[in-house]
Every structure is written in C-alpha cells, then in structure tokens.
Protein backbone atom coordinates (compact mmCIF):
# COMPACT_ATOMS: atom_id res chain seq x y z
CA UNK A 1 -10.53 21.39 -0.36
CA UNK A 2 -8.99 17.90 0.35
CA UNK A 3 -5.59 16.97 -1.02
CA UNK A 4 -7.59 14.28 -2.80
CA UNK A 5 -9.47 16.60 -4.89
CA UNK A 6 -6.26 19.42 -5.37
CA UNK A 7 -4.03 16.08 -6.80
CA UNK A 8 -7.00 14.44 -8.82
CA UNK A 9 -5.82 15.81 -12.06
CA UNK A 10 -1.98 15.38 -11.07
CA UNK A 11 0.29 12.33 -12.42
CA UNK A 12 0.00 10.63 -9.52
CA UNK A 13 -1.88 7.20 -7.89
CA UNK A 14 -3.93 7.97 -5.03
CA UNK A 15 -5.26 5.52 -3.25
CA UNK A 16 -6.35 4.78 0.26
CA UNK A 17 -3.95 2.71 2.87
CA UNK A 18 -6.61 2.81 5.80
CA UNK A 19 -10.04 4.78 6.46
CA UNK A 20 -7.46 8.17 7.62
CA UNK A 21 -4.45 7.48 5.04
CA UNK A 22 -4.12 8.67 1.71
CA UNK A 23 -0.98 6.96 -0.03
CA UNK A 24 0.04 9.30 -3.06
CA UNK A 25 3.01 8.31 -5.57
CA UNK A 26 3.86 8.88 -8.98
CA UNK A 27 1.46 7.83 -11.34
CA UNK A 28 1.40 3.93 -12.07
CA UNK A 29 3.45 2.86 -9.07
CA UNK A 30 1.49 0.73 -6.55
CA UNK A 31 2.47 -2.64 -4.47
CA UNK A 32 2.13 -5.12 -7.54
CA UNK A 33 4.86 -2.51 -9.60
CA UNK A 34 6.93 -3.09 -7.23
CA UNK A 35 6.32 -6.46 -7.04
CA UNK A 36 6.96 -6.98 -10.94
CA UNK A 37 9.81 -5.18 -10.56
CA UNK A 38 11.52 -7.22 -7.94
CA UNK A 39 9.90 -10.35 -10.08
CA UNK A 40 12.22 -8.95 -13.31
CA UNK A 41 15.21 -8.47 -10.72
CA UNK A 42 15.38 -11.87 -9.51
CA UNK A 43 14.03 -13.45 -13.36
CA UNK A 44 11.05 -14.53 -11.34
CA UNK A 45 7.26 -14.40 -11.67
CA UNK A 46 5.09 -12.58 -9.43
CA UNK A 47 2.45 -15.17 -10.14
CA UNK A 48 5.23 -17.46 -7.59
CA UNK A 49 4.79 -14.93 -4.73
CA UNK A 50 2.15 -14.57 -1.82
CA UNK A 51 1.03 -11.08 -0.52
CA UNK A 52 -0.98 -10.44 2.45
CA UNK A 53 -3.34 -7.21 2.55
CA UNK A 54 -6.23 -5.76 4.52
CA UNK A 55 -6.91 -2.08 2.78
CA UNK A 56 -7.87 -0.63 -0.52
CA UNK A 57 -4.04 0.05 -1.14
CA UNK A 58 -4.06 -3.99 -1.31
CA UNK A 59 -6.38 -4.71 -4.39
CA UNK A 60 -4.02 -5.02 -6.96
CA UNK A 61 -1.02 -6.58 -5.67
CA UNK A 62 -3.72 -9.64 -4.12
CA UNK A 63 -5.08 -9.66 -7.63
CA UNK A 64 -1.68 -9.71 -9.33
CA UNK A 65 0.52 -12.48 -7.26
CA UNK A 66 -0.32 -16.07 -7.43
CA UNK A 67 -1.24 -16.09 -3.87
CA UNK A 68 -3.14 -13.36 -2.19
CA UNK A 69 -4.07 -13.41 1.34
CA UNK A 70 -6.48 -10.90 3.25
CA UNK A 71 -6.26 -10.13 7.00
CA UNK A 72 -9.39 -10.91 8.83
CA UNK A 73 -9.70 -7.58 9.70
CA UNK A 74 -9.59 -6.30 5.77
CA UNK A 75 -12.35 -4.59 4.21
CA UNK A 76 -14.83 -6.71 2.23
CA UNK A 77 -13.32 -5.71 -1.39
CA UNK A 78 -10.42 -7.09 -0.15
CA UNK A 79 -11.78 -10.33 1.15
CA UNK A 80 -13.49 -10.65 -1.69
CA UNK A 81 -10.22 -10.55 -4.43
CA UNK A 82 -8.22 -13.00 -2.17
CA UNK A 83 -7.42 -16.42 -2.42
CA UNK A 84 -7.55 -17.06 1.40
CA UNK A 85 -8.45 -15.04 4.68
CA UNK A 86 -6.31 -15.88 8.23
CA UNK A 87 -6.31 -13.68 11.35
CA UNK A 88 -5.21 -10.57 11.50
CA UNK A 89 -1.64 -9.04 12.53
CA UNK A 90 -2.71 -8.56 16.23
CA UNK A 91 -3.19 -12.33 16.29
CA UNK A 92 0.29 -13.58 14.21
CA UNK A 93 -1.94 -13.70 10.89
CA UNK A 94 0.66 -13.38 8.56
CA UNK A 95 3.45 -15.50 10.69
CA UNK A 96 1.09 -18.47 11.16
CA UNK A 97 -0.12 -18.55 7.31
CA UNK A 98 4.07 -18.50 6.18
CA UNK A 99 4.46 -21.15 8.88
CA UNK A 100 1.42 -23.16 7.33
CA UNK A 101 3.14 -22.54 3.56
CA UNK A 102 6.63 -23.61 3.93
CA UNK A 103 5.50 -26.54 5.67
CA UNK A 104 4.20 -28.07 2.61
C-alpha cells in the first residue's frame, strides 16, 4: 500500500511537490498558510506578494498572492492558475522576473 493511501484518512495535507515527492503536513498547512501567516506578521497582505511555482504543491499559494508566477517547466494546472510564465530555474527564471519587477 502507498503512504498516500495509509495517510488518506489522517489529519494531514498531502499533496504532490514533483512527479516522485509526496509533501505531507498537518492538515490545512500549505505554502499560501504560510504565506498569510507571514502577511499577519508583518500587517501585510498576501495579495502584495509574488510567488513563483512549477508543481501541484504550487496551486494555491499562485492562486492566493497577488502575483503568481509559473516556471516554464511547470505542469499545465499550474500554468494555467498563474498570472505570468518566465523560464525556468536552470535558466535564472525567478532572478530575471524579480530583476524585471523592482525595476518598475
């Protein structure tokens, strides 16, 4: 049986970080939780960040911030939720994109 199927019933959020890598954590916290919570910290909004995602581990958090950004490289359901697509990491995807943002 896969450790998928033993935790299904658990209090936990499954969900899968690439095609080999099940990430497993108590139940309701994911990227955009932690997100909010550093939003509350700082007395900011999440809808003023920008996230950058390429896996199924990403959906949320590019749904949730105000700016979400999938790696060329990212699956389509990815591509699909975000608000812009740049080159992957191998090719300074994310680096290029900030570059391109706090230039304006």
């Amino acid at each position: 049986m896969k450790i998928h199927d033993q935790l299904v019933d658990e209090p936990v959020s499954m969900v899968w970080a690439s095609a080999n890598f099940l990430e497993i954590t108590n139940f309701g916290v994911t990227k955009l939780s932690g997100l909010k919570a550093l939003a509350e910290t700082w007395h900011g909004d999440v809808q003023d960040f920008v996230a950058f995602g390429d896996y199924e581990n990403d959906l949320a958090m590019l749904e949730g911030v105000g700016c979400g950004v999938a790696m060329s490289n990212a699956i389509p359901e990815v591509k699909q939720v975000a608000d812009a697509v740049v080159d992957n990491h191998d090719h300074a995807g994310v680096g290029r994109s900030l570059q391109a943002l706090l230039a304006h």
